[in-house]
N, C-alpha and C. Protein backbone atom coordinates (compact mmCIF):
# COMPACT_ATOMS: atom_id res chain seq x y z
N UNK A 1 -81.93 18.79 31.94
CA UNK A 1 -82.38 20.14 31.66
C UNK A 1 -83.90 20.22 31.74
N UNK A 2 -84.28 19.20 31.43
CA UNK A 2 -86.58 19.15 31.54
C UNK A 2 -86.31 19.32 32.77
N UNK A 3 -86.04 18.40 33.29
CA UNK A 3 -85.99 18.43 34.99
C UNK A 3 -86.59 19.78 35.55
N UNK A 4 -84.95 20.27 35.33
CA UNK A 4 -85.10 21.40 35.65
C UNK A 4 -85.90 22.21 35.39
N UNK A 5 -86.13 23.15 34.00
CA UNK A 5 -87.05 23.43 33.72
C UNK A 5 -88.31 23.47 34.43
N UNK A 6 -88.75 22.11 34.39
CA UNK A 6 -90.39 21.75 34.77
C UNK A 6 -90.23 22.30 36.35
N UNK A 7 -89.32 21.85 37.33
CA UNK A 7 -89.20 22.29 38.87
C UNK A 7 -89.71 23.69 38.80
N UNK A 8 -88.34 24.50 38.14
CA UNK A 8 -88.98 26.15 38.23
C UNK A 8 -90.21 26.54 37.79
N UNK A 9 -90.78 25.98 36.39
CA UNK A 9 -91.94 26.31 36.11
C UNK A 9 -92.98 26.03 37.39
N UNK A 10 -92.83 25.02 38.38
CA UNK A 10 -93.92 24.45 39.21
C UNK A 10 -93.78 25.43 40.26
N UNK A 11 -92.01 26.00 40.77
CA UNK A 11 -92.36 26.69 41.84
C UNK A 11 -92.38 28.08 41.81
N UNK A 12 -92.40 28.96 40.64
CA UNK A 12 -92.61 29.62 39.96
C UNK A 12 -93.81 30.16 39.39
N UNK A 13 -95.05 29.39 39.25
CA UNK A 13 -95.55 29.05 38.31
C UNK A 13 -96.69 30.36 38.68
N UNK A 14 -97.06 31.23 39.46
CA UNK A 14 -97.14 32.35 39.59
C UNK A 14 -96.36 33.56 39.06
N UNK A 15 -95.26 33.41 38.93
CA UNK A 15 -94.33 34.55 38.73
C UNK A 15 -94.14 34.52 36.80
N UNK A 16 -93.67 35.66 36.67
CA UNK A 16 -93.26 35.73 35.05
C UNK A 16 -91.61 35.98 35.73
N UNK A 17 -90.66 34.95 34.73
CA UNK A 17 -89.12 35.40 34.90
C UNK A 17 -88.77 34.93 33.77
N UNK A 18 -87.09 35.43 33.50
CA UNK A 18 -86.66 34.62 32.52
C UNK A 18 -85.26 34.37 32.50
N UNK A 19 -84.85 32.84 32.34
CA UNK A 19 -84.04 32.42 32.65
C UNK A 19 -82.81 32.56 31.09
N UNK A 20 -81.50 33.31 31.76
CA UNK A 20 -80.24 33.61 30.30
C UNK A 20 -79.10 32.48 30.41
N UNK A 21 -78.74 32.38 29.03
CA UNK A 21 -77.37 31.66 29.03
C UNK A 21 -76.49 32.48 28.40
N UNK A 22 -75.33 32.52 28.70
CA UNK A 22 -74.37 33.21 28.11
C UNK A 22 -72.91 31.98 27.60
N UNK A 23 -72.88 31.99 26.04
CA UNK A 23 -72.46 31.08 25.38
C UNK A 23 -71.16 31.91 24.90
N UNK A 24 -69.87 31.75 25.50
CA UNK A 24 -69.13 32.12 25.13
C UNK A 24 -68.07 31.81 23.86
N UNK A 25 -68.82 32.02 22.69
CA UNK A 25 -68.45 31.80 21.64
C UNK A 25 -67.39 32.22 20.90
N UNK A 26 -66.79 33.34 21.20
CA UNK A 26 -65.55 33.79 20.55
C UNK A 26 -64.14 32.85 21.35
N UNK A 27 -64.76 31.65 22.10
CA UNK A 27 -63.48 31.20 22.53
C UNK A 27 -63.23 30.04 21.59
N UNK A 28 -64.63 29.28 20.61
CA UNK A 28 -64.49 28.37 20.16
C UNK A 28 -64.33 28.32 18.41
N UNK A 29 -63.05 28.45 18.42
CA UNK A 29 -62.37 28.40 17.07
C UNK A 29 -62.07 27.23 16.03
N UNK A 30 -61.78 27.25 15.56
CA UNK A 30 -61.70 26.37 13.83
C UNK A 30 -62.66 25.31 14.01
N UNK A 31 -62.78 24.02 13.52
CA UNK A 31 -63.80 23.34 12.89
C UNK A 31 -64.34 22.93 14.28
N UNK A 32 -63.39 22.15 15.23
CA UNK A 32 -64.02 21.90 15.89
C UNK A 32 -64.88 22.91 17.26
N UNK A 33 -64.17 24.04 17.05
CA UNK A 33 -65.17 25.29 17.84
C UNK A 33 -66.43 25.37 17.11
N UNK A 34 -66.43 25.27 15.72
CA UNK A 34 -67.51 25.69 14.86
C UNK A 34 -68.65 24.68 15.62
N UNK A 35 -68.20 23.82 15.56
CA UNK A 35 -69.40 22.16 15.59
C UNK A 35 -69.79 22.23 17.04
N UNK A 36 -69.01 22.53 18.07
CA UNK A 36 -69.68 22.87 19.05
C UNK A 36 -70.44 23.94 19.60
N UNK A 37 -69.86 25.12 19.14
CA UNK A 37 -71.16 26.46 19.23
C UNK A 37 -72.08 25.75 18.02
N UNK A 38 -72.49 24.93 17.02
CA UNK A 38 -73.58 24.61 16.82
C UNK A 38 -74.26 23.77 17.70
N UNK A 39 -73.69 22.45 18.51
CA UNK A 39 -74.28 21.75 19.31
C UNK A 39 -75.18 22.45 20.04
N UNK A 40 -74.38 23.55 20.78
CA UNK A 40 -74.85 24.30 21.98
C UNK A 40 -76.02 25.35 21.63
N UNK A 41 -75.94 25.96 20.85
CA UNK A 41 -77.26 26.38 19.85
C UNK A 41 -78.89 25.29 19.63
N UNK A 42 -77.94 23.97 19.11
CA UNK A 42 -79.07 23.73 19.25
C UNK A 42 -79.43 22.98 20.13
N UNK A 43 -78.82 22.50 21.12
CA UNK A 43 -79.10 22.42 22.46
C UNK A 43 -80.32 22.76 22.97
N UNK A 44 -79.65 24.59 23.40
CA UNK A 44 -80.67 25.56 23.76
C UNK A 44 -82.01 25.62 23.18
N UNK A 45 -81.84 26.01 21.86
CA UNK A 45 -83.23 25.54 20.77
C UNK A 45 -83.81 24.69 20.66
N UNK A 46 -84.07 23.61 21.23
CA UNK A 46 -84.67 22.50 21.31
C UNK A 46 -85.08 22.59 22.74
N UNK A 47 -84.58 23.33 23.51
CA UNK A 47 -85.11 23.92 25.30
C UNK A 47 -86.19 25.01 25.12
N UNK A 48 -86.09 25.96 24.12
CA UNK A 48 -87.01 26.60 23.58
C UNK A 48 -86.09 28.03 24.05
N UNK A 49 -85.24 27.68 23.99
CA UNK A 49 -83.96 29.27 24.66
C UNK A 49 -83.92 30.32 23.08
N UNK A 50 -83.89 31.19 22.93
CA UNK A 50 -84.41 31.95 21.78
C UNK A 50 -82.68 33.40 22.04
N UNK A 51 -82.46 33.74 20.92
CA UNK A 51 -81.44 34.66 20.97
C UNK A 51 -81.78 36.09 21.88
N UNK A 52 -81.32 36.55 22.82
CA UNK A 52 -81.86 37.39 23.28
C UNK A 52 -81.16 38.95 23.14
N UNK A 53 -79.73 38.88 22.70
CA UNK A 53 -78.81 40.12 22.68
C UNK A 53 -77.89 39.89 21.21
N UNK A 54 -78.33 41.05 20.53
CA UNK A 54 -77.46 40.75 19.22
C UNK A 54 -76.03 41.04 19.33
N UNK A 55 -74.75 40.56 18.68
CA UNK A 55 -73.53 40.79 18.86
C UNK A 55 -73.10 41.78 19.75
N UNK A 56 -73.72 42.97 19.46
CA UNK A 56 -72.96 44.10 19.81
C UNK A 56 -73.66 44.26 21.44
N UNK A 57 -74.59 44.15 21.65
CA UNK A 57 -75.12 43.69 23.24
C UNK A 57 -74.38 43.34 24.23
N UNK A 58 -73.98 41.77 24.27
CA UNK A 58 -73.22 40.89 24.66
C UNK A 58 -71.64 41.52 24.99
N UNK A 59 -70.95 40.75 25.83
CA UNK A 59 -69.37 40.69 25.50
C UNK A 59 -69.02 40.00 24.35
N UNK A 60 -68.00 40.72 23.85
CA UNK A 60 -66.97 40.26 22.97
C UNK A 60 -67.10 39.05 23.00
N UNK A 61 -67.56 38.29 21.76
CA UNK A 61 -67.47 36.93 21.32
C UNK A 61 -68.35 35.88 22.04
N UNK A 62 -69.60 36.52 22.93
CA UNK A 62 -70.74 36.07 23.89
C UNK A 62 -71.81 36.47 23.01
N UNK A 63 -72.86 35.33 22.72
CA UNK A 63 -74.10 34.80 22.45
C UNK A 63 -75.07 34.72 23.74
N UNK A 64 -75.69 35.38 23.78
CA UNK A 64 -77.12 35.63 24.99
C UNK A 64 -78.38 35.10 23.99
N UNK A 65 -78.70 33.94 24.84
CA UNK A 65 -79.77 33.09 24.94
C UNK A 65 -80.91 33.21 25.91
N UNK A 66 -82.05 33.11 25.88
CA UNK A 66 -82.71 33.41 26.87
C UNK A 66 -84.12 32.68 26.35
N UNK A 67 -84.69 32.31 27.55
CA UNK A 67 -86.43 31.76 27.79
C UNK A 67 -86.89 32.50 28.30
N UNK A 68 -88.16 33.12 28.54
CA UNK A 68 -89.00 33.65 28.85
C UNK A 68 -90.22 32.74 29.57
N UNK A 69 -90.88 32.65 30.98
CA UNK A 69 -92.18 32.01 31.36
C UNK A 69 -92.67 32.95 31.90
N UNK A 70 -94.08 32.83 31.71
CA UNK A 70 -95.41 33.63 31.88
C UNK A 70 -95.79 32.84 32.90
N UNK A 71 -96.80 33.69 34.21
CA UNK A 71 -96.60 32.90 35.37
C UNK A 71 -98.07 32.71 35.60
């Protein structure tokens, strides 16, 4: 995921964009759904991916994540 990241930032690195994830969370149920929509949370958060659409935004049971780069 740096990898990546760092590539777009370089060929990019003029432009302002911003890159979304869409975490489909209403599919991941009881304990072990729980523990993985946390993984994936903080996954993202440690990428510097920040919440971008509150519940009602999103589809049904979808978490929108999103980064922002300044170019």
């Amino acid at each position: 995921m740096r990898r990546v990241l760092d590539e777009l930032r370089e060929r990019w690195r003029c432009r302002r964009y911003r890159l979304r994830v869409r975490l489909r969370v209403g599919e991941l149920t009881g304990p072990g759904g729980k523990l993985q929509k946390a993984m994936w949370m903080t996954f993202f958060s440690h990428h510097e991916f920040a919440t971008a659409a509150t519940p009602g935004e999103g589809a049904a049971g979808e978490v929108v994540l999103q980064r922002e780069f300044a170019g």
